[in-house]
C-alpha atoms as a PDB file:
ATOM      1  CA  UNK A   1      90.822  91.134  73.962  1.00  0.00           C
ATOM      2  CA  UNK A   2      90.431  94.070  76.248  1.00  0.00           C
ATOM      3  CA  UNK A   3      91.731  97.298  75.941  1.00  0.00           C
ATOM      4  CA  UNK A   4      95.133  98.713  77.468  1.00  0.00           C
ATOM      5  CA  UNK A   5      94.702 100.560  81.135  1.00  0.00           C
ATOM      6  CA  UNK A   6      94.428 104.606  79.767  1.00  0.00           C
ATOM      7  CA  UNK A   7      97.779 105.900  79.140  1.00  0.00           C
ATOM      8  CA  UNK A   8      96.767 109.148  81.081  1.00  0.00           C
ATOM      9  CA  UNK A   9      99.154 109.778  83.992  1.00  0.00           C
ATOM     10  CA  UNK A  10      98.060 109.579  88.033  1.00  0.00           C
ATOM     11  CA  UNK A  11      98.068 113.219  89.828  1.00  0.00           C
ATOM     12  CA  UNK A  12     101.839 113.298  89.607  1.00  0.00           C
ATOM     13  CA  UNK A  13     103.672 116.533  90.436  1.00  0.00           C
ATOM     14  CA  UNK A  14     106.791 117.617  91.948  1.00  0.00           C
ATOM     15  CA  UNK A  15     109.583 120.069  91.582  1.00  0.00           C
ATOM     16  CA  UNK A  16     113.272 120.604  92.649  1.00  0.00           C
ATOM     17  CA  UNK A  17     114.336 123.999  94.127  1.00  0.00           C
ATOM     18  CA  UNK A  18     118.236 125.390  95.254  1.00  0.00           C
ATOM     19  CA  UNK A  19     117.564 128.771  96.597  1.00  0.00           C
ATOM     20  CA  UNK A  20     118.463 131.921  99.117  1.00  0.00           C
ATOM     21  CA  UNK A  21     115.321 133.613  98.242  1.00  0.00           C
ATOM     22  CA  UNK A  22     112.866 133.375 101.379  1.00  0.00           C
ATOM     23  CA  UNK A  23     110.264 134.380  98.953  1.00  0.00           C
ATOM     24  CA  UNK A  24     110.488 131.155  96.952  1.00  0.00           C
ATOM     25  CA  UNK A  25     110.747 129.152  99.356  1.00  0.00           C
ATOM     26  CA  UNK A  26     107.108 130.067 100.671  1.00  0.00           C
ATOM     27  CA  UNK A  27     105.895 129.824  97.206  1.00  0.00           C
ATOM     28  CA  UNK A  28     106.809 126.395  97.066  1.00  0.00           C
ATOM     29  CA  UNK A  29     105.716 125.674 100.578  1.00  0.00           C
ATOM     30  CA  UNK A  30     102.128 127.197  99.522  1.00  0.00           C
ATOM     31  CA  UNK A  31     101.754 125.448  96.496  1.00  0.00           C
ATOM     32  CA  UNK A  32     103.029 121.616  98.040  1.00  0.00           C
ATOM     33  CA  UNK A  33     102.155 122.220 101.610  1.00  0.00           C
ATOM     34  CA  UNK A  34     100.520 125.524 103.162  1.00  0.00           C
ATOM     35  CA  UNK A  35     101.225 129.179 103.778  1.00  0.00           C
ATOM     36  CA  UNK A  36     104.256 129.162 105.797  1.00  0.00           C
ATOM     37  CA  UNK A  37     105.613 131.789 108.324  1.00  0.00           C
ATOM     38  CA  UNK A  38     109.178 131.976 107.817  1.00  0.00           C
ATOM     39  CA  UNK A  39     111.844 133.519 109.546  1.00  0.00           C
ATOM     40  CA  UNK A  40     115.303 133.721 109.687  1.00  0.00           C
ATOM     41  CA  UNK A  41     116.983 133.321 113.395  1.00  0.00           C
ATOM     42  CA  UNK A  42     120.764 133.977 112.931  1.00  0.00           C
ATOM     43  CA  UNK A  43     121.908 137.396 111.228  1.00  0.00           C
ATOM     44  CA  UNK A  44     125.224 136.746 108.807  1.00  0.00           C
ATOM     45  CA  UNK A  45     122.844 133.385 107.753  1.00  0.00           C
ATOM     46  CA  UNK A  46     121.466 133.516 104.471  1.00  0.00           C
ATOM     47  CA  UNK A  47     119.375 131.151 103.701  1.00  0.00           C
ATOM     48  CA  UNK A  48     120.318 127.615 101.265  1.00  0.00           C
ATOM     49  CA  UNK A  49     117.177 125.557 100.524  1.00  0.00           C
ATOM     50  CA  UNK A  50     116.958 122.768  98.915  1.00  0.00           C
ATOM     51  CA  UNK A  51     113.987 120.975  98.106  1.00  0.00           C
ATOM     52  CA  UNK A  52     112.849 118.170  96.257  1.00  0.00           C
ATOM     53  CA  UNK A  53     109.252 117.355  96.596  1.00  0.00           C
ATOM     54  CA  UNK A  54     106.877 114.891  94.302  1.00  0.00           C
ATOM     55  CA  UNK A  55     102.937 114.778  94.992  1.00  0.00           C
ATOM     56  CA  UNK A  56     101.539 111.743  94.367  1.00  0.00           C
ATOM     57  CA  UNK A  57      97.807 111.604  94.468  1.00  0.00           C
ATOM     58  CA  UNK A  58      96.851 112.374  98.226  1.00  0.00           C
ATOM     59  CA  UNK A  59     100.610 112.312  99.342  1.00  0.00           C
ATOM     60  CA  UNK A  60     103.069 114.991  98.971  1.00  0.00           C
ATOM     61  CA  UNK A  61     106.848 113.837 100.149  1.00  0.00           C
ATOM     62  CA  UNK A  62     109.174 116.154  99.852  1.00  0.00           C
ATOM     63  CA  UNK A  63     113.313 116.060 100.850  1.00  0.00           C
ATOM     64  CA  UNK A  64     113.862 119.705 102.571  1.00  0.00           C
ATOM     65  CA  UNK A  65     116.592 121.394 104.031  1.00  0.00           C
ATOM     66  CA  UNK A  66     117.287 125.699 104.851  1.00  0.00           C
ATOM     67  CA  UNK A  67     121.057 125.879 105.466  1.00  0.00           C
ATOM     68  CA  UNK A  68     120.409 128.284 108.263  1.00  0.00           C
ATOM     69  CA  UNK A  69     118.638 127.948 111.367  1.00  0.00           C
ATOM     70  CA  UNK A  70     115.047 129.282 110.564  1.00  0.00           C
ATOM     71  CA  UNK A  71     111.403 129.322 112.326  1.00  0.00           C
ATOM     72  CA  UNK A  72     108.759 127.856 110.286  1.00  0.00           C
ATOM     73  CA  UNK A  73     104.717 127.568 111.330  1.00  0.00           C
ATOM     74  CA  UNK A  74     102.019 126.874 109.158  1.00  0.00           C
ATOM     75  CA  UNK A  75      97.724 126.143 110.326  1.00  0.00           C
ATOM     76  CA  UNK A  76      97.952 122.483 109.326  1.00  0.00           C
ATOM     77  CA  UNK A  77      93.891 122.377 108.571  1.00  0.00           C
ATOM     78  CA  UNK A  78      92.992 119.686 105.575  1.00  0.00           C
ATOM     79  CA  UNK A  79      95.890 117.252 105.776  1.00  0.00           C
ATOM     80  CA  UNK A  80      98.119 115.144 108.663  1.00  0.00           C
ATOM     81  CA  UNK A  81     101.683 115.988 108.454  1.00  0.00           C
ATOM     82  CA  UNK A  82     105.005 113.707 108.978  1.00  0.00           C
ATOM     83  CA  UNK A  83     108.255 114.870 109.807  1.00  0.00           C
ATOM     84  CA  UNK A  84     111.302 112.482 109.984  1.00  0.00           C
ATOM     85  CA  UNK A  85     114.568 113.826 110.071  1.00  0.00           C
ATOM     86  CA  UNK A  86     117.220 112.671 107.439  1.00  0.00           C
ATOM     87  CA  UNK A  87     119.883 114.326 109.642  1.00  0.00           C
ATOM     88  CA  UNK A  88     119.793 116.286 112.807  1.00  0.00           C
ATOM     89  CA  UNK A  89     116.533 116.701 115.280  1.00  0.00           C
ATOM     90  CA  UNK A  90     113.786 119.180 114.426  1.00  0.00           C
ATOM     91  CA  UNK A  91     111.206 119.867 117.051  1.00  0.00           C
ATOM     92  CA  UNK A  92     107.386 120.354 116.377  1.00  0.00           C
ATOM     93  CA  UNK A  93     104.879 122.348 118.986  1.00  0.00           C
ATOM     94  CA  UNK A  94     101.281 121.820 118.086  1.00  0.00           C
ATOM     95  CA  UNK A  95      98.442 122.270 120.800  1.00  0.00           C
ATOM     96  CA  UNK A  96     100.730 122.672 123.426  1.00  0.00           C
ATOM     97  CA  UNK A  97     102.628 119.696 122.824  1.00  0.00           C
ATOM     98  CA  UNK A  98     106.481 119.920 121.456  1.00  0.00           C
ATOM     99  CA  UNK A  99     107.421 116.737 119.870  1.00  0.00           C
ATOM    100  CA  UNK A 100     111.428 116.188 118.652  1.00  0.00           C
ATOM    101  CA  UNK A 101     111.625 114.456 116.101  1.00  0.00           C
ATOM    102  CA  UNK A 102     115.065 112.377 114.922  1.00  0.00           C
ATOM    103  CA  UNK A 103     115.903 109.706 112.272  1.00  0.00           C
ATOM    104  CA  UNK A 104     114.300 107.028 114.621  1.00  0.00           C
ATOM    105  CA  UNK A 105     111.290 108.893 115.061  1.00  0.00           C
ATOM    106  CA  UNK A 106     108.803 111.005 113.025  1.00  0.00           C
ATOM    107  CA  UNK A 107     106.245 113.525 114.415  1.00  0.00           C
ATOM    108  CA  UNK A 108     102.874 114.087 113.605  1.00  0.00           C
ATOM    109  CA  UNK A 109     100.586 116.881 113.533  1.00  0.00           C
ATOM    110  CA  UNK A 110      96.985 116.905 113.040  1.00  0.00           C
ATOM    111  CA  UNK A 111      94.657 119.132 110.938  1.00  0.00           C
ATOM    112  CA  UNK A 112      93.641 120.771 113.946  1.00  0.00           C
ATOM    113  CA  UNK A 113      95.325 124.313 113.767  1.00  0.00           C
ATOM    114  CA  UNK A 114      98.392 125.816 114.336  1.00  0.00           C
ATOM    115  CA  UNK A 115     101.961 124.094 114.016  1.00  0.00           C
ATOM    116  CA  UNK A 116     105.671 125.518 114.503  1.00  0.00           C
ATOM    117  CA  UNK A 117     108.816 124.451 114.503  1.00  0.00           C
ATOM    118  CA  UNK A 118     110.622 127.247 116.750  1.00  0.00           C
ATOM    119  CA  UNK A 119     114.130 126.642 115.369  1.00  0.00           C
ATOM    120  CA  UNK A 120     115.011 124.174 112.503  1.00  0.00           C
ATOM    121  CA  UNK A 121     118.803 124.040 112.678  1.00  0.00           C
ATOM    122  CA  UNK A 122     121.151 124.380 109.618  1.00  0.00           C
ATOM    123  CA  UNK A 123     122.041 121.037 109.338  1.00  0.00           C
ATOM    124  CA  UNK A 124     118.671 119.465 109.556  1.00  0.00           C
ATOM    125  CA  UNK A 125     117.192 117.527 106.300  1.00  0.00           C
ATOM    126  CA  UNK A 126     114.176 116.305 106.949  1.00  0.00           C
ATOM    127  CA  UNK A 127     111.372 114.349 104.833  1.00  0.00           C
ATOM    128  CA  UNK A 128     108.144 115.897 104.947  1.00  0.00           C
ATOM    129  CA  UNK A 129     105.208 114.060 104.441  1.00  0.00           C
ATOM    130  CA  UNK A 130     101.677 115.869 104.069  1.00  0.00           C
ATOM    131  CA  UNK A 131      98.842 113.224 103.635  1.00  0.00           C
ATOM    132  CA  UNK A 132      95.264 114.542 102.575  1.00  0.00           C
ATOM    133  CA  UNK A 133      92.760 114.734 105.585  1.00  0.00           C
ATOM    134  CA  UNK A 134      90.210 112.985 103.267  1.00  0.00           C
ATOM    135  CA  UNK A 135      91.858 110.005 101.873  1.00  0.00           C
ATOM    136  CA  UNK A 136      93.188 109.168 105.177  1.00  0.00           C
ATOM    137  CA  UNK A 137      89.682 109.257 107.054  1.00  0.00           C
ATOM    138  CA  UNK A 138      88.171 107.310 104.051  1.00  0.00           C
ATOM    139  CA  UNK A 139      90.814 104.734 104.152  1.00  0.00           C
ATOM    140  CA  UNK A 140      90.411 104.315 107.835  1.00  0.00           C
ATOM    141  CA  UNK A 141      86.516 103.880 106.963  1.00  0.00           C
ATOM    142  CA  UNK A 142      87.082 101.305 104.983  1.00  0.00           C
ATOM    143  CA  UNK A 143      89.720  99.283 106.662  1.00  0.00           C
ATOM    144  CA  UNK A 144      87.553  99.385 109.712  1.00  0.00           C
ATOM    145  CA  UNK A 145      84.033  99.399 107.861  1.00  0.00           C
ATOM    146  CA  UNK A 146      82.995 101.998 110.402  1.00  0.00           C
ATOM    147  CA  UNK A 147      81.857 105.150 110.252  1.00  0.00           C
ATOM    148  CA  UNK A 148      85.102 107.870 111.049  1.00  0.00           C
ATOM    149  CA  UNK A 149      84.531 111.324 113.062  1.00  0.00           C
ATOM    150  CA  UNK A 150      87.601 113.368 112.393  1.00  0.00           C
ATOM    151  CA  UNK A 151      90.341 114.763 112.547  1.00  0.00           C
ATOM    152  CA  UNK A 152      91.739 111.421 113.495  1.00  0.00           C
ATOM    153  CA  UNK A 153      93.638 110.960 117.238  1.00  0.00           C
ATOM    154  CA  UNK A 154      96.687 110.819 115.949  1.00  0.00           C
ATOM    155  CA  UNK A 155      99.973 110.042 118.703  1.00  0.00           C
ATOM    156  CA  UNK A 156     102.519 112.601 118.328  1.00  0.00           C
ATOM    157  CA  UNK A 157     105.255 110.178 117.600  1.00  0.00           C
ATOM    158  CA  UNK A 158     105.620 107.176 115.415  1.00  0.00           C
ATOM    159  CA  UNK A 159     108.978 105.142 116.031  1.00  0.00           C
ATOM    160  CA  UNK A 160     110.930 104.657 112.750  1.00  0.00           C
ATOM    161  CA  UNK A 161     112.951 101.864 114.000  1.00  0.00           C
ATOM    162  CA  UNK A 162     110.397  98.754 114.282  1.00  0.00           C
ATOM    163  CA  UNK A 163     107.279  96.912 112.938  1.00  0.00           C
ATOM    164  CA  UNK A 164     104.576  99.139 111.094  1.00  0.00           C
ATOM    165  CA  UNK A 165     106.360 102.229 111.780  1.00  0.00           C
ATOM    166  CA  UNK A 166     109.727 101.200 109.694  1.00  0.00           C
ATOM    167  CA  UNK A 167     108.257  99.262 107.639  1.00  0.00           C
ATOM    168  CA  UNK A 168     106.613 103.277 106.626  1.00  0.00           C
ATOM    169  CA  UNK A 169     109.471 105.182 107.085  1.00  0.00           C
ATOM    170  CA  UNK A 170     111.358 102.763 104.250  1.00  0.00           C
ATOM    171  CA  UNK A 171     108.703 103.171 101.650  1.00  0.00           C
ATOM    172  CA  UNK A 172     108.724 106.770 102.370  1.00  0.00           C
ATOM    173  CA  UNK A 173     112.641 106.580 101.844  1.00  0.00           C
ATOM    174  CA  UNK A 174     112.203 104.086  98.426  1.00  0.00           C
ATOM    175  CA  UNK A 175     109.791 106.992  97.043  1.00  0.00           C
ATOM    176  CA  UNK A 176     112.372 109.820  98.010  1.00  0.00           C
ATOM    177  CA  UNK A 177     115.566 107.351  96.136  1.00  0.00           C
ATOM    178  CA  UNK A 178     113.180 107.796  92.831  1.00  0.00           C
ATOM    179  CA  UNK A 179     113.054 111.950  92.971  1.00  0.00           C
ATOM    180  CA  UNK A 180     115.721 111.861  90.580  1.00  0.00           C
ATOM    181  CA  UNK A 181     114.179 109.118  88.133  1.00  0.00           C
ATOM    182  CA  UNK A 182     111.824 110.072  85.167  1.00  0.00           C
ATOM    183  CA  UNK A 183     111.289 106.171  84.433  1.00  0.00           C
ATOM    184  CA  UNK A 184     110.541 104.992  87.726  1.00  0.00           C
ATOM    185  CA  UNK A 185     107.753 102.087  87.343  1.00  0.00           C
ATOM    186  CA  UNK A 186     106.997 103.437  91.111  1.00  0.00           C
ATOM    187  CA  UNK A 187     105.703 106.321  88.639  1.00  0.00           C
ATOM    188  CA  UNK A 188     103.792 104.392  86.270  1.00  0.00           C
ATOM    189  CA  UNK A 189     100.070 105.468  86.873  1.00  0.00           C
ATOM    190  CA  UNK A 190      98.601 102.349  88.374  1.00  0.00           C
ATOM    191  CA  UNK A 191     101.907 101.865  90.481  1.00  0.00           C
ATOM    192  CA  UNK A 192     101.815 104.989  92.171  1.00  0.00           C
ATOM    193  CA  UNK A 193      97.929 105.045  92.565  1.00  0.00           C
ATOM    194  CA  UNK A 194      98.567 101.760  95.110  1.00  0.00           C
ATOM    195  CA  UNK A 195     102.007 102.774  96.420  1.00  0.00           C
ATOM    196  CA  UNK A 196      99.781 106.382  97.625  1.00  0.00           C
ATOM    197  CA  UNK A 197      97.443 104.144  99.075  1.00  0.00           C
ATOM    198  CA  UNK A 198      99.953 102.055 100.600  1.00  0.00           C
ATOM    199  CA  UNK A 199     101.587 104.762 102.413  1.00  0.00           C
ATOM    200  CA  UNK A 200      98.069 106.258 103.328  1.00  0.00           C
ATOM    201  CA  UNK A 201      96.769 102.439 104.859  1.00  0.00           C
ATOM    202  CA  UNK A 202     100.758 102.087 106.599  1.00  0.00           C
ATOM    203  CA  UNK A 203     100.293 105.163 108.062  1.00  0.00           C
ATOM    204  CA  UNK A 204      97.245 104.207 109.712  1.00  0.00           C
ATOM    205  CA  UNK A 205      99.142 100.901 110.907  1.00  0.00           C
ATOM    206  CA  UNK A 206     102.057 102.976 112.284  1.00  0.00           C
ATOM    207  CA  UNK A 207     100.631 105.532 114.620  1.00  0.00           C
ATOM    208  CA  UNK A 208      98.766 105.140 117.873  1.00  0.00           C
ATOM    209  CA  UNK A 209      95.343 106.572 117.731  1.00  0.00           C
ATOM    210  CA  UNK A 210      91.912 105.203 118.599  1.00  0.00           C
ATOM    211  CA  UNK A 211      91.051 102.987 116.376  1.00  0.00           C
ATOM    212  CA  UNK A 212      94.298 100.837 116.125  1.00  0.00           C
ATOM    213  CA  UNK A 213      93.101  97.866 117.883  1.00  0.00           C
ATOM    214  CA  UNK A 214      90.146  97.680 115.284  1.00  0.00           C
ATOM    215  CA  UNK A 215      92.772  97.266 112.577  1.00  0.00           C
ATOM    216  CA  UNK A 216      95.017  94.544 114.490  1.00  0.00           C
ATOM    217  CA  UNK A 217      92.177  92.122 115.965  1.00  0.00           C
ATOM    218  CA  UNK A 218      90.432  89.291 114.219  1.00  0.00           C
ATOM    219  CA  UNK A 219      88.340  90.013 111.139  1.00  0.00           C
ATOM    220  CA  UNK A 220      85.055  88.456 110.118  1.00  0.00           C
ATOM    221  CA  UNK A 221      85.778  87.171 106.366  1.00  0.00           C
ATOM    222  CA  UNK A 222      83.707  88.054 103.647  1.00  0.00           C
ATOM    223  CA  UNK A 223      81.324  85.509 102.852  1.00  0.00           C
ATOM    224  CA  UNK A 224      81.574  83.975  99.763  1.00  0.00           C
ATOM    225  CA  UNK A 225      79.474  85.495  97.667  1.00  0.00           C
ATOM    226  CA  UNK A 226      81.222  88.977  98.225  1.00  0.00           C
ATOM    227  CA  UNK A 227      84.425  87.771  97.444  1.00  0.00           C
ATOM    228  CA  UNK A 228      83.031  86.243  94.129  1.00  0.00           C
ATOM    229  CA  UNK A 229      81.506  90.236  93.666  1.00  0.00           C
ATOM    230  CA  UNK A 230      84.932  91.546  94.249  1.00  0.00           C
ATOM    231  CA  UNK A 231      86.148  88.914  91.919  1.00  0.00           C
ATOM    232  CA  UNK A 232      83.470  89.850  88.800  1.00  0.00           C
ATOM    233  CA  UNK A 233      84.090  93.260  89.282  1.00  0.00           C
ATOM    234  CA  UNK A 234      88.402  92.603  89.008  1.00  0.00           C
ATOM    235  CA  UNK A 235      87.552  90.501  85.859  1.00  0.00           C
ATOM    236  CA  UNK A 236      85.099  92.755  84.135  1.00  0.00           C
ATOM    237  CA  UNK A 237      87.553  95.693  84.252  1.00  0.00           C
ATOM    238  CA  UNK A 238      90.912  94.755  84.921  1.00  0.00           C
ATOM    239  CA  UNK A 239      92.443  97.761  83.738  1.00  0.00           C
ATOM    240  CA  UNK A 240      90.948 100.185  86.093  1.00  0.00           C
ATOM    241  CA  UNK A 241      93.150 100.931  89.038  1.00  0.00           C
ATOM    242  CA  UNK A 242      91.707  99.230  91.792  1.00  0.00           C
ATOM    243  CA  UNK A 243      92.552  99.515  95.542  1.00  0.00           C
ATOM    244  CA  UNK A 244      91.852  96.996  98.087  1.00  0.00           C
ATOM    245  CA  UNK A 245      89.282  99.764  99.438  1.00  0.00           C
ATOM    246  CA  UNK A 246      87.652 100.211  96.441  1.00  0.00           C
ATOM    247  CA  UNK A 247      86.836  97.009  95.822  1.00  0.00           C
ATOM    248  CA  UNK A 248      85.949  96.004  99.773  1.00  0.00           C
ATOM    249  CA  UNK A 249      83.539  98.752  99.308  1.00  0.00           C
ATOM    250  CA  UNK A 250      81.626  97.864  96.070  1.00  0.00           C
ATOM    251  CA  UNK A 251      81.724  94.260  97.709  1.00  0.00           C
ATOM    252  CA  UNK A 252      79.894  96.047 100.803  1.00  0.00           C
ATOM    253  CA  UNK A 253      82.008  94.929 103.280  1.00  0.00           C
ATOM    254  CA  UNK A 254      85.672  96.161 105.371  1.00  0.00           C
ATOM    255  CA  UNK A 255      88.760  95.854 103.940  1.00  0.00           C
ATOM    256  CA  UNK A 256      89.975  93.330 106.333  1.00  0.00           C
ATOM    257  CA  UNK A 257      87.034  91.462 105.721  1.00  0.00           C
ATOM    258  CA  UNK A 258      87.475  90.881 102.292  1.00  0.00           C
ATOM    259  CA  UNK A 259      91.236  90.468 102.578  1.00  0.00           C
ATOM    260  CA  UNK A 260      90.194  87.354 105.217  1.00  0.00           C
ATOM    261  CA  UNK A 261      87.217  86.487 102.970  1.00  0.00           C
ATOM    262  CA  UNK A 262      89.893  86.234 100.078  1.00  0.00           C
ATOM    263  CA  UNK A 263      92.393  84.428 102.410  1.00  0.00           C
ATOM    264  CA  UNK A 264      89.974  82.050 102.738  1.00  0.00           C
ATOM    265  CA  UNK A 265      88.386  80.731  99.818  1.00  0.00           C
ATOM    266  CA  UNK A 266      90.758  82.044  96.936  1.00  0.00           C
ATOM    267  CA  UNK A 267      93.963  81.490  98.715  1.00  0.00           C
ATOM    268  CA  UNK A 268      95.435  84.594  97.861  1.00  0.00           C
ATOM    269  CA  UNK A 269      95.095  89.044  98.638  1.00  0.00           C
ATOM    270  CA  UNK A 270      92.485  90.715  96.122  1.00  0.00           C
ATOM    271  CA  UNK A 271      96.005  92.597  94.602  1.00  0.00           C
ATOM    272  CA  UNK A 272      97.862  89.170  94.192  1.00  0.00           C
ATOM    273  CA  UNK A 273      94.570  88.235  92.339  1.00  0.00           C
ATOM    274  CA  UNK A 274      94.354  91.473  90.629  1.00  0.00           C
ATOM    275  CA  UNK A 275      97.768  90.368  89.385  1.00  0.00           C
ATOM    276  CA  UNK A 276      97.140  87.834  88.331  1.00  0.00           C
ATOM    277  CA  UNK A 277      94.471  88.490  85.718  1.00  0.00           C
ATOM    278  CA  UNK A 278      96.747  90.932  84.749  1.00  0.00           C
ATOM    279  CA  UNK A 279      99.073  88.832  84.118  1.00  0.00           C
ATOM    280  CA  UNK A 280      97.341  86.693  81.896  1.00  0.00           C
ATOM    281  CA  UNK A 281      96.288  89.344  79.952  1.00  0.00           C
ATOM    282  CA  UNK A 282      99.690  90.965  79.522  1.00  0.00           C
ATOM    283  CA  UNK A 283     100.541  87.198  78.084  1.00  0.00           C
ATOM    284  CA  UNK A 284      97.458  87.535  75.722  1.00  0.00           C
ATOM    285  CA  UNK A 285      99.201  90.478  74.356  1.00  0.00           C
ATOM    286  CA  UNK A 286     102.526  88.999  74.183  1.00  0.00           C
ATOM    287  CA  UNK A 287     101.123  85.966  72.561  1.00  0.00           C
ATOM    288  CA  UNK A 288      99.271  88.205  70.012  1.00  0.00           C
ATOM    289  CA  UNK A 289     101.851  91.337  69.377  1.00  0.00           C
ATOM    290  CA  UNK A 290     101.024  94.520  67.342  1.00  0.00           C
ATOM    291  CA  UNK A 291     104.014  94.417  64.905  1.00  0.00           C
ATOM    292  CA  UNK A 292     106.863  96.845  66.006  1.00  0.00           C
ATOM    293  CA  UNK A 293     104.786  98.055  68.736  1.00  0.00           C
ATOM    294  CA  UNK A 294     104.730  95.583  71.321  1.00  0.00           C
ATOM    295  CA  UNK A 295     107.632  95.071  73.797  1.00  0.00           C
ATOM    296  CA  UNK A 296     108.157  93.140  76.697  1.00  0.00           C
ATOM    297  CA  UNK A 297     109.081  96.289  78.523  1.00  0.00           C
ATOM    298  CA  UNK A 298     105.778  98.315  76.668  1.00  0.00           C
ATOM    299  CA  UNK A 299     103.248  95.767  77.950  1.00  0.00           C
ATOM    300  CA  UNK A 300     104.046  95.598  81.542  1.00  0.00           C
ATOM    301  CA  UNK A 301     104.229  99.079  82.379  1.00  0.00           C
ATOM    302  CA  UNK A 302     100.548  99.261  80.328  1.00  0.00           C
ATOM    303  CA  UNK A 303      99.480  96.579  82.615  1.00  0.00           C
ATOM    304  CA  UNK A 304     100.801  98.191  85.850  1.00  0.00           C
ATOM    305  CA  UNK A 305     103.988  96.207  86.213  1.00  0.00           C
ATOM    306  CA  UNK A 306     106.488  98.695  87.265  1.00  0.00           C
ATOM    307  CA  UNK A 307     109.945  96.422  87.557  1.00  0.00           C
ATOM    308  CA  UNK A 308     110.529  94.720  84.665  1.00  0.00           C
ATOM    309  CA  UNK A 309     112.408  92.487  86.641  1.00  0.00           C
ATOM    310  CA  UNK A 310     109.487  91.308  89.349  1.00  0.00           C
ATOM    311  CA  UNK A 311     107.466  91.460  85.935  1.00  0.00           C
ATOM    312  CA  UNK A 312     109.543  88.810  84.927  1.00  0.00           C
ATOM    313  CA  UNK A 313     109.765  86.679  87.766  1.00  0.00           C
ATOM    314  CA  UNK A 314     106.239  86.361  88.533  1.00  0.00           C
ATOM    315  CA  UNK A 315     105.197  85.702  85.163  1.00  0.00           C
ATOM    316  CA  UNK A 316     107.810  82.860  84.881  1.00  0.00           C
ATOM    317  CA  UNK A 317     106.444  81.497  88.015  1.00  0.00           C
ATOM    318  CA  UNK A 318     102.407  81.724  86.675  1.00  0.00           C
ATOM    319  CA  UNK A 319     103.374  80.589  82.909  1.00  0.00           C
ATOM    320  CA  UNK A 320     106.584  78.061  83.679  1.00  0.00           C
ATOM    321  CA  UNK A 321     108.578  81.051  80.733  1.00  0.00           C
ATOM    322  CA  UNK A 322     109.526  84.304  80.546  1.00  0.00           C
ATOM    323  CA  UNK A 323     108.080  86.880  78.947  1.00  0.00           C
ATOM    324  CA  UNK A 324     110.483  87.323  76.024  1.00  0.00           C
ATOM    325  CA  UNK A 325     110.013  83.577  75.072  1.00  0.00           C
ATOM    326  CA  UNK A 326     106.288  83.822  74.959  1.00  0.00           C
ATOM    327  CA  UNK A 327     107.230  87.137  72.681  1.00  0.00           C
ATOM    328  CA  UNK A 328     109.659  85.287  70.520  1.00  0.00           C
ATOM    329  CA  UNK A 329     107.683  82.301  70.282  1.00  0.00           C
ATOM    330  CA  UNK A 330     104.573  84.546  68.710  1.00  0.00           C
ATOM    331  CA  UNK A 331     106.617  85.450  65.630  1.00  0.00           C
END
């Protein structure tokens, strides 16, 4: 029997802040996002932040609002930034270019310098999502399997309203819904590793920028024998928190590569794999309980299951039981 995934939590962070004091709201700008240049633009207006921001790995998203209209620039050098408005419009100027962005469409700004937004009105709550430089040129490397020379061409608009760009927006949203809750599986280490990823990868989907077409056309699939690497190295360590990056890249080929590869001679994506050798070890355990110390709840969070629920239903549909009659049925 193999051991548990390690308990030890992802790079999880975040922190809620209600304040009028201009001084913490930079703080918490510099230590989630940059150094900030704020400024008030209406005398009478005190400020009323409110923040709520949780980093997750290489993705900060935080929930942020002033209560007074306010000018706020930052130099946006290591990371690409997102912007979609909850409520009202909030318009960016980076390199010359002053994108608006609403509730149907984000803006983006590069890590190439300077960005400001010249007034962000009172009533504007916007998400904003800051996305390390690094992971997203690495993930671009290996969903392409070619060699990326940064900073990235971003557009300076994604629509929110259709295909790869809602389809981001809503996971954004589905992260922000969990601010307020400690227990969220989306929180449970190996969860949030791939839902970071995710949101890294669906960015990449949802912008325009120069190498979009490589990730759309047809992909070469893996050759056997690098899916059946991908698949030793999934079944000698199934704990370890693999992405679909990670393991196109020890199998020495592009992620859409091995994702065809895996299409075609497995019949299922490396994760639904990945699943389900997880899932037959998380019925091992249930099967073969520690006494007092096993629950149905305790062993699919250690094996990366976040929703007990989906837990359930996809290990009734691999087993033909649930979970809890496999764990009754041990006693």
């Amino acid at each position: 029997m193999r051991h548990r995934p390690a308990t030890e939590r992802a790079d999880l962070r975040g922190r809620s802040v209600r304040t009028s004091d201009p001084d913490e709201v930079r703080e918490l700008c510099k230590d989630f996002y940059y150094d900030v240049r704020l400024d008030l633009l209406e005398r009478g207006h005190d400020l009323a932040f409110a923040a709520d921001v949780l980093r997750i790995g290489p993705v900060t998203i935080g929930e942020l609002s002033f209560g007074a209209a306010v000018a706020i620039g930052a130099d946006i050098v290591d990371a690409y930034q997102v912007s979609l408005p909850i409520s009202g419009v909030l318009g960016t100027e980076q390199g010359g270019t002053l994108t608006v962005a609403t509730p149907r469409r984000a803006s983006v700004c590069r890590p190439v310098g300077s960005a400001r937004a010249g007034r962000w009105p009172a009533d504007c709550r916007t998400l904003c999502v800051k996305l390390d430089r690094a992971a997203v040129e690495a993930e671009l490397e290996a969903m392409t399997g070619r060699p990326v020379r940064g900073p990235i061409r971003f557009g300076p608009s994604l629509d929110a309203t259709r295909g790869a760009g809602l389809t981001w927006a809503r996971m954004v949203n589905l992260l922000r819904t969990e601010f307020d809750n400690p227990g969220s599986g989306l929180l449970q280490p190996l969860v949030a590793d791939r839902y970071s990823h995710g949101l890294v990868s669906g960015l990449l989907l949802a912008v325009d920028h120069p190498y979009a077409d490589l990730l759309t056309a047809d992909a070469p699939p893996a050759r056997p024998r690098t899916v059946r690497r991908a698949i030793e190295v999934m079944e000698a360590d199934p704990a370890r928190q693999f992405t679909t990056a990670e393991l196109a890249r020890l199998a020495g080929v592009s992620v859409r590569s091995l994702q065809e590869g895996f299409r075609r001679h497995v019949g299922v994506p490396p994760m639904t794999y990945l699943q389900q050798v997880r899932l037959a070890y998380a019925r091992e355990e249930l099967r073969h309980p520690r006494p007092g110390r096993d629950t149905v709840a305790c062993v699919a969070h250690a094996w990366g299951f976040g929703h007990l629920g989906r837990f359930a239903a996809a290990y009734r549909e691999r087993f033909g039981e649930s979970p809890s009659e496999t764990l009754r049925a041990s006693g």
